[in-house]
C-alpha atoms as a PDB file:
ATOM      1  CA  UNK A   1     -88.401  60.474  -5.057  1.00  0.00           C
ATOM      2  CA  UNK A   2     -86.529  57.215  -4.162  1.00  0.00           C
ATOM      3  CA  UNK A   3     -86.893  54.124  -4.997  1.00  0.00           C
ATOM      4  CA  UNK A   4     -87.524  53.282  -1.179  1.00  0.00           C
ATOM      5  CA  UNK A   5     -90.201  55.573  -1.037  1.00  0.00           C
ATOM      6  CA  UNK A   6     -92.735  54.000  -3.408  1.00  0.00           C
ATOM      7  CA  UNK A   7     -94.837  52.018  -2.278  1.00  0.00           C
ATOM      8  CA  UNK A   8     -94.432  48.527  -4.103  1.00  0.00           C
ATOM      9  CA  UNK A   9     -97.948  47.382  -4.178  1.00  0.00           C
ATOM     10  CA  UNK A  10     -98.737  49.443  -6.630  1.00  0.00           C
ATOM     11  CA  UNK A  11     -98.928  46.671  -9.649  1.00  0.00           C
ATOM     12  CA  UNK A  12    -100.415  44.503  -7.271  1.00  0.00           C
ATOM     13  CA  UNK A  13    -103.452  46.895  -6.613  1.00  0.00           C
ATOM     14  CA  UNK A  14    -103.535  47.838 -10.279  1.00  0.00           C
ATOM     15  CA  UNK A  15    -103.826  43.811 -11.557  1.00  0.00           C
ATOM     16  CA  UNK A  16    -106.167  43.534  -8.563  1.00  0.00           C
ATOM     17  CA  UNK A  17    -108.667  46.426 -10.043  1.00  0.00           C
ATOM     18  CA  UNK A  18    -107.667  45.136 -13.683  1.00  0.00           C
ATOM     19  CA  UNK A  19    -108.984  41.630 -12.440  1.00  0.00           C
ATOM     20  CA  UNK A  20    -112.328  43.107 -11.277  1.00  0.00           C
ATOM     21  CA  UNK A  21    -112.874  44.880 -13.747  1.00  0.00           C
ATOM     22  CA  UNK A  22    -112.276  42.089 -16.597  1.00  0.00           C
ATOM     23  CA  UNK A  23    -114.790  39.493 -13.997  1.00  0.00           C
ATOM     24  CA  UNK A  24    -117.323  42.622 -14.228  1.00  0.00           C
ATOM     25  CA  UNK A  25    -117.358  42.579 -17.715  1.00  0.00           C
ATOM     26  CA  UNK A  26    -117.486  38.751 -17.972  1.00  0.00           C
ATOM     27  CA  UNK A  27    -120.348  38.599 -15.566  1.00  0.00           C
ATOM     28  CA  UNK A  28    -122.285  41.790 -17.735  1.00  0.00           C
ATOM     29  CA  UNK A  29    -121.497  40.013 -21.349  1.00  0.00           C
ATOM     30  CA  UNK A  30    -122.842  36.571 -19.320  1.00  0.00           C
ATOM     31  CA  UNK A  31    -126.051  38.974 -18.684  1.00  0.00           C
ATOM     32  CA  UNK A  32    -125.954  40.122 -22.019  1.00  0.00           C
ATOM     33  CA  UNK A  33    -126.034  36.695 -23.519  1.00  0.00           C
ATOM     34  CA  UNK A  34    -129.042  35.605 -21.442  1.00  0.00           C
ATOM     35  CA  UNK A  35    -131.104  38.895 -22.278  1.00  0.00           C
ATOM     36  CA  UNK A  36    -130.224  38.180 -25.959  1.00  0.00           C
ATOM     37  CA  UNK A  37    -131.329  34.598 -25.662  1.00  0.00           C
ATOM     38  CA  UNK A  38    -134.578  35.143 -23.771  1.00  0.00           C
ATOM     39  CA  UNK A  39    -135.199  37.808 -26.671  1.00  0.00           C
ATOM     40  CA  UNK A  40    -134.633  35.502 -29.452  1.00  0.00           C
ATOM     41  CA  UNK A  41    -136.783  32.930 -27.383  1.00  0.00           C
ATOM     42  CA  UNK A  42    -139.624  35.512 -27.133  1.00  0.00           C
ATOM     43  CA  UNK A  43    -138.738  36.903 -31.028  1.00  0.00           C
ATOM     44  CA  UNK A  44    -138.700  33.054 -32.412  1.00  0.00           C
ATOM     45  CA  UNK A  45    -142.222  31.751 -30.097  1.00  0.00           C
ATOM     46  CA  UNK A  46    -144.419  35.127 -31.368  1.00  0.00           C
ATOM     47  CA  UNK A  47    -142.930  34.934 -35.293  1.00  0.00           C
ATOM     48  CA  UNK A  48    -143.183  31.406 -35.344  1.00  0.00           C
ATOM     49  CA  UNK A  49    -146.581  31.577 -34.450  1.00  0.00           C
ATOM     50  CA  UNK A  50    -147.458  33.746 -36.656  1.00  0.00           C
ATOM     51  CA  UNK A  51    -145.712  32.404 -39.682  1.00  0.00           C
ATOM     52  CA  UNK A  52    -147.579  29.417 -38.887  1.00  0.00           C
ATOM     53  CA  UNK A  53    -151.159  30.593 -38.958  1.00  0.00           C
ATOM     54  CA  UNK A  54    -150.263  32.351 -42.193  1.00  0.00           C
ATOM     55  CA  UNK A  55    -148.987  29.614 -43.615  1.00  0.00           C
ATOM     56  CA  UNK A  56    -151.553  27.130 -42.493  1.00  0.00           C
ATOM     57  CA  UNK A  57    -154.167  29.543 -44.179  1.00  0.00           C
ATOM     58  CA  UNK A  58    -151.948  29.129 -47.218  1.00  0.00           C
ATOM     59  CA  UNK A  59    -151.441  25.798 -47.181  1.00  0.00           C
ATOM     60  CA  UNK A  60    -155.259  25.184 -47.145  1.00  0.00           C
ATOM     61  CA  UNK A  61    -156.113  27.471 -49.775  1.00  0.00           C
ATOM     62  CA  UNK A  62    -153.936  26.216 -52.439  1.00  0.00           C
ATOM     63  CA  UNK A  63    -152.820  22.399 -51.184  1.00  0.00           C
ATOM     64  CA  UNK A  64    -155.368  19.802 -52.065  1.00  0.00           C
ATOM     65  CA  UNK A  65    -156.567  17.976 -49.081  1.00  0.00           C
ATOM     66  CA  UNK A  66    -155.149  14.950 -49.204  1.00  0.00           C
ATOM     67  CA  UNK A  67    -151.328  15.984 -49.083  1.00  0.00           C
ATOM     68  CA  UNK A  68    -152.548  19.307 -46.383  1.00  0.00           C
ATOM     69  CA  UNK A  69    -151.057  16.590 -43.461  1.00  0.00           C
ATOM     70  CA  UNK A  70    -147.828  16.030 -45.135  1.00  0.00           C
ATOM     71  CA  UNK A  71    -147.156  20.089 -46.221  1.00  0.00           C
ATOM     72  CA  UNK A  72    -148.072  20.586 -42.558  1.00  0.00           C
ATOM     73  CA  UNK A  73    -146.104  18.270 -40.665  1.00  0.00           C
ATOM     74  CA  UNK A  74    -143.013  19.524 -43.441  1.00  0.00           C
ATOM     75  CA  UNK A  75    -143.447  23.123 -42.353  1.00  0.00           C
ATOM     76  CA  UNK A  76    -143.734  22.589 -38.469  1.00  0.00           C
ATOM     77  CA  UNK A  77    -140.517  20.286 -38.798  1.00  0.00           C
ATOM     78  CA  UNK A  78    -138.754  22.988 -40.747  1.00  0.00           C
ATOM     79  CA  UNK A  79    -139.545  25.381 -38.136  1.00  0.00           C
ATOM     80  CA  UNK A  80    -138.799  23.255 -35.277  1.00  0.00           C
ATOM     81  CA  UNK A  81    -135.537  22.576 -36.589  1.00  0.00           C
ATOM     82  CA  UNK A  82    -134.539  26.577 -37.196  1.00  0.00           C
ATOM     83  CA  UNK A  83    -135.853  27.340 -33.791  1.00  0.00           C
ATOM     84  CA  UNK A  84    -133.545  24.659 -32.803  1.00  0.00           C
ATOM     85  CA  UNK A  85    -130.459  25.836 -34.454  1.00  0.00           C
ATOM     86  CA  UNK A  86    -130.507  28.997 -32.944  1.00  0.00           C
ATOM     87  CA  UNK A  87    -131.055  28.333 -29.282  1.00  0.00           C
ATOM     88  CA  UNK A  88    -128.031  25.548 -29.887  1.00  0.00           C
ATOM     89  CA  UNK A  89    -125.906  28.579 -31.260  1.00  0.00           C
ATOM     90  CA  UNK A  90    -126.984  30.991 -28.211  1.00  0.00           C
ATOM     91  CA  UNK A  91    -126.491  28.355 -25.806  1.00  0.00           C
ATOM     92  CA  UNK A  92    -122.889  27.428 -26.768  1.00  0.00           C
ATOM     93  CA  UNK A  93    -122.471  30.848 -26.338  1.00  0.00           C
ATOM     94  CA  UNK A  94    -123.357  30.656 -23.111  1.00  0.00           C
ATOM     95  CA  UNK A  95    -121.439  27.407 -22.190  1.00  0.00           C
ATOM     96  CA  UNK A  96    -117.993  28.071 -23.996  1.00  0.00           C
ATOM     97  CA  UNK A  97    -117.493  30.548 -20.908  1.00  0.00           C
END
């Protein structure tokens, strides 16, 4: 077969699938990212609550009642604060697209 005989927009068609392909993946990782981040969202609201009953239970079993307010607000800002972190991280994620 000749040169002539080729067609010549055969690159063209193969960076054109290559493109769609690599914008399909981008836009399933994008998808990805969000399902991972609503997860952690869900993960982080029903551990957090949890971890906070348990440790308010705690904390008024063995923490005499006048420093109870100051071990509380401590813990809630300790969990507000890792909560924080991670949505931060997932959402950079998200933005550095």
């Amino acid at each position: 077969m000749s040169d002539e005989e080729q067609p010549k927009d055969d690159r063209p068609m193969a960076d054109d699938e290559e493109t769609e392909n690599r914008e399909f993946a981008e836009r399933m990782r994008r998808y990805l990212d969000y399902a991972v981040l609503a997860g952690l969202l869900l993960l982080a609201l029903i551990a957090a609550l949890q971890f906070y009953l348990n440790a308010s239970q705690t904390i008024t079993t063995w923490v005499n009642p006048e420093y109870r307010a100051p071990f509380q607000a401590a813990f809630n800002l300790v969990l507000l604060l890792g909560a924080a972190l991670g949505v931060s991280v997932q959402l950079r994620r998200l933005t550095s697209d």
